[in-house]
Protein backbone atom coordinates (compact mmCIF):
# COMPACT_ATOMS: atom_id res chain seq x y z
CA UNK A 1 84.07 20.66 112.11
CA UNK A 2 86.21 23.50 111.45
CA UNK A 3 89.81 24.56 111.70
CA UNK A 4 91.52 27.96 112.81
CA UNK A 5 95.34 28.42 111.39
CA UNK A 6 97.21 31.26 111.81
CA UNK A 7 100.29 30.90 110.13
CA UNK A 8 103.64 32.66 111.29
CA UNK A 9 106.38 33.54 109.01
CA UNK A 10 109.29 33.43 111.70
CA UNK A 11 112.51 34.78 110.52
CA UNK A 12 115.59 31.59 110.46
CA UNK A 13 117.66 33.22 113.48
CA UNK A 14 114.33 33.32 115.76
CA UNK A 15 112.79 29.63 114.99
CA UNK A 16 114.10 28.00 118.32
CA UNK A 17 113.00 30.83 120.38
CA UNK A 18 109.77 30.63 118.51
CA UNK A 19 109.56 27.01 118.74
CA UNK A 20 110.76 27.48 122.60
CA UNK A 21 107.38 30.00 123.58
CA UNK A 22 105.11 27.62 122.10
CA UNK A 23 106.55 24.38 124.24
CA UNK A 24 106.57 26.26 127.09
CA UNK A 25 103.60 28.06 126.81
CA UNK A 26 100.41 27.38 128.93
CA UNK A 27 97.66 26.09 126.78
CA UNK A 28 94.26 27.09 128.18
CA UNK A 29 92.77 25.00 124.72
CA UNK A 30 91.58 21.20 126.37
CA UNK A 31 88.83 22.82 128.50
CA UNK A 32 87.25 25.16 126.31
CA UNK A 33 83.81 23.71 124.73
CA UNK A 34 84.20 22.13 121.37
CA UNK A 35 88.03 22.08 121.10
CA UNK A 36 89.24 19.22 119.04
CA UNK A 37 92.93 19.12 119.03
CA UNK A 38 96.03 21.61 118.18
CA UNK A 39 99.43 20.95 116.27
CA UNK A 40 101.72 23.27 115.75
CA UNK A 41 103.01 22.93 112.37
CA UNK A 42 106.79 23.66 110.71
CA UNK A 43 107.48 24.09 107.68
CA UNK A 44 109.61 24.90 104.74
CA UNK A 45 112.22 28.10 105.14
CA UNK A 46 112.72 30.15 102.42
CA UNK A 47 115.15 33.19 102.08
CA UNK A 48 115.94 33.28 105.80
CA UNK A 49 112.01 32.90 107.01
CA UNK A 50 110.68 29.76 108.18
CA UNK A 51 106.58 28.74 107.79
CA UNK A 52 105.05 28.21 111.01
CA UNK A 53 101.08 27.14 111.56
CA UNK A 54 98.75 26.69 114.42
CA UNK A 55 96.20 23.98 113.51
CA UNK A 56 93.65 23.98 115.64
CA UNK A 57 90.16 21.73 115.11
CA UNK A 58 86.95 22.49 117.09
CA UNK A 59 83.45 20.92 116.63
CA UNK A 60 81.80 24.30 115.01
CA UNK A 61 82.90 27.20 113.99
CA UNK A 62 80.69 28.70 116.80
CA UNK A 63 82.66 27.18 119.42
CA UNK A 64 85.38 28.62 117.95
CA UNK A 65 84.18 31.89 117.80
CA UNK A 66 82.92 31.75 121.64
CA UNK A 67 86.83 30.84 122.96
CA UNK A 68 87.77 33.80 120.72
CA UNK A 69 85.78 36.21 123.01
CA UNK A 70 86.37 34.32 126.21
CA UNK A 71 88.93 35.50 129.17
CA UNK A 72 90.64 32.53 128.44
CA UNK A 73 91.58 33.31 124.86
CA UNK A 74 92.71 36.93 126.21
CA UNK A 75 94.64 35.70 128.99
CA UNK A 76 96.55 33.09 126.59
CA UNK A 77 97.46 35.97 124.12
CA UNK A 78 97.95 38.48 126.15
CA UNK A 79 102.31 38.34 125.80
CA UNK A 80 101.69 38.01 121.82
CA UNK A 81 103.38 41.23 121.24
CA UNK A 82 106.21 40.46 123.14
CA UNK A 83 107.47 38.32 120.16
CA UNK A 84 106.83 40.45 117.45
CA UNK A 85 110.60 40.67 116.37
CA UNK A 86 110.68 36.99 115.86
CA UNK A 87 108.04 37.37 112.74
CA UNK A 88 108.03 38.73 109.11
CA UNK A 89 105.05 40.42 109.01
CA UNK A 90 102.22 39.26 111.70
CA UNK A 91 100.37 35.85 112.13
CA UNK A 92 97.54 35.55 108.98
CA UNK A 93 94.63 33.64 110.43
CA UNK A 94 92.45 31.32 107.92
CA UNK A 95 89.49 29.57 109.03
CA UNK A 96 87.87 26.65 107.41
CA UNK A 97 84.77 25.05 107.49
CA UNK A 98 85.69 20.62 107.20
CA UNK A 99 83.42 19.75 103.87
CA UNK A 100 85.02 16.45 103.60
CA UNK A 101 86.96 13.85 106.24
CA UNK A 102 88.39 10.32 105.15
CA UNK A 103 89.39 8.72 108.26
CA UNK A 104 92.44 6.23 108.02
CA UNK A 105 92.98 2.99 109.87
CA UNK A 106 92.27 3.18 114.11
CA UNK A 107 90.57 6.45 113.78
């Protein structure tokens, strides 16, 4: 296994229109080859920014890699920059490989 995160450091006054474009975007995720399952993560704010992460799980970290350089990956980023303003700084991506899983009760 292996999860992608980017995490987004979205300043307070943007978070619903940041929270809006990802409920309303298209996700081209469920038929790509080894894709797991995405949340969308909020977190704490702090001075005015709030912590935002993408938490996606695939099957391999080469599955992963091949969405990255398919059409579909470019077509579902392709209006990124049109919320730049909503961000302090740009999305940090972090990529790990799953080393260990417990699974609780009815998984």
């Amino acid at each position: 296994m292996y999860i992608a995160m980017n995490r987004f450091s979205v300043l307070k006054d943007h978070a619903a229109d940041f929270e809006a474009v990802w409920a309303s975007r298209e996700s081209r995720l469920k038929d790509q080859p080894g894709f797991v399952e995405f949340q969308m993560l909020k977190g704490p704010e702090d001075n005015g920014v709030i912590l935002y992460a993408s938490h996606t799980v695939w099957r391999s970290v080469e599955e992963f890699e091949a969405w990255t350089q398919s059409q579909s990956f470019r077509d579902a980023h392709k209006d990124g920059g049109k919320t730049r303003h909503m961000y302090e700084g740009g999305p940090r991506f972090e990529g790990f490989h799953v080393i260990q899983e417990v699974d609780g009760e009815g998984r």
